[in-house]
Protein backbone atom coordinates (compact mmCIF):
# COMPACT_ATOMS: atom_id res chain seq x y z
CA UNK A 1 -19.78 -31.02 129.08
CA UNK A 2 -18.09 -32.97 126.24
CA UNK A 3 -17.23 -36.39 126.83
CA UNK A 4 -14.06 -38.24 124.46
CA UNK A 5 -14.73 -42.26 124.38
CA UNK A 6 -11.77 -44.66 123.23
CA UNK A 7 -11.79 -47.63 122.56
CA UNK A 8 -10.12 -50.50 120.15
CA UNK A 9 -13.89 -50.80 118.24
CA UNK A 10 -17.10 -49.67 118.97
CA UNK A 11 -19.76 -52.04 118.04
CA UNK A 12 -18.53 -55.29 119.26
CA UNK A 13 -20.88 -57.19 121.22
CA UNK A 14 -18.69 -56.79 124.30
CA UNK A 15 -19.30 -53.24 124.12
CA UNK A 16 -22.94 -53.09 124.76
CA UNK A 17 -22.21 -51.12 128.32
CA UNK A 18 -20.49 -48.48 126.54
CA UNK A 19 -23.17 -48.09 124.16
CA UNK A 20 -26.19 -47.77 126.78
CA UNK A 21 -23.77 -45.45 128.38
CA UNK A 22 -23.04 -43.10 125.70
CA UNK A 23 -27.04 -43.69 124.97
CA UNK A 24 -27.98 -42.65 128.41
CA UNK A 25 -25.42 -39.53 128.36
CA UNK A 26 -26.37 -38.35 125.12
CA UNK A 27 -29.99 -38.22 126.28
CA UNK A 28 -29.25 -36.22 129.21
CA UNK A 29 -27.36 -33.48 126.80
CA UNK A 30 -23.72 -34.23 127.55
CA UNK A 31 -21.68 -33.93 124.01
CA UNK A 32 -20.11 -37.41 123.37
CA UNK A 33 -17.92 -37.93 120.74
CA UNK A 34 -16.41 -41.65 119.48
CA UNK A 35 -12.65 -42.91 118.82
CA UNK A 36 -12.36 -46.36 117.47
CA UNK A 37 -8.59 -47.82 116.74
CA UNK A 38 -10.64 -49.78 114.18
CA UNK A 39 -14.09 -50.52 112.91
CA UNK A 40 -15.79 -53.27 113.98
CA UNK A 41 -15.47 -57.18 112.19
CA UNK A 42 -18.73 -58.82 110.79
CA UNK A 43 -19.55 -59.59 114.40
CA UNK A 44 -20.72 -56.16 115.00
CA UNK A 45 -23.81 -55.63 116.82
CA UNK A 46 -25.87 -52.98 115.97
CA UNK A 47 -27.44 -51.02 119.31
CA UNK A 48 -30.72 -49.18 118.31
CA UNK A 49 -30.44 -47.27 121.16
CA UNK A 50 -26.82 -45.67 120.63
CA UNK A 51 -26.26 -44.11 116.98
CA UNK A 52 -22.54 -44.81 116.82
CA UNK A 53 -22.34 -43.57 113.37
CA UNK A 54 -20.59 -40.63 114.17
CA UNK A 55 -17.38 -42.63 115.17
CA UNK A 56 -13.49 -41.77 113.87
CA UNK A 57 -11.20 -44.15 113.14
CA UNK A 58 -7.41 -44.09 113.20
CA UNK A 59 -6.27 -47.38 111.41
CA UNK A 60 -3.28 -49.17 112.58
CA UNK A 61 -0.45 -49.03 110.09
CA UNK A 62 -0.06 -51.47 107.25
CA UNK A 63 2.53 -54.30 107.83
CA UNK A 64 4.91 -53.26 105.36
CA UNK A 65 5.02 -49.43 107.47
CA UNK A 66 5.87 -51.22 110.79
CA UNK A 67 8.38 -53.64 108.87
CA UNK A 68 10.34 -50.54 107.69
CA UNK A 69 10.18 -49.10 110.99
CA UNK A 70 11.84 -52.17 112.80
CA UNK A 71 14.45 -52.49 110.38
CA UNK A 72 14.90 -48.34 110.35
CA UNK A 73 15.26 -48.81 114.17
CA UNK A 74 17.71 -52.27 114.05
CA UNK A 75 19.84 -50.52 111.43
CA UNK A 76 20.38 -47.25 113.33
């Protein structure tokens, strides 16, 4: 089985239930890969027990790329 997680960030302390999961599936052989929107702030907690190294990222777009998009859009 493979297994896709998504989530906003991995690593924030209010994700310490998806990390025992994806510790506890990982140990029982299921594939489990990580999708974060973005990486975790300087409050990230680290979980010894779920390598979350392995995470993508897909970073929102900058300010100035959604600016141009609105005004694209209000223009048209």
């Amino acid at each position: 089985m493979h297994l896709l997680y998504i989530a906003t960030n991995f690593g924030a302390l209010t994700n310490t239930f998806i990390a025992r999961e994806v510790s506890a599936l990982r140990r029982s052989g299921v594939r489990v890969d990580l999708l974060a929107l973005r990486p975790a702030g300087p409050t990230r907690a680290e979980h010894p027990e779920c390598d979350l190294t392995g995470c993508q990222y897909l970073y929102p777009a900058s300010p100035g790329v959604v600016a141009g998009a609105v005004v694209r859009l209000a223009l048209t």
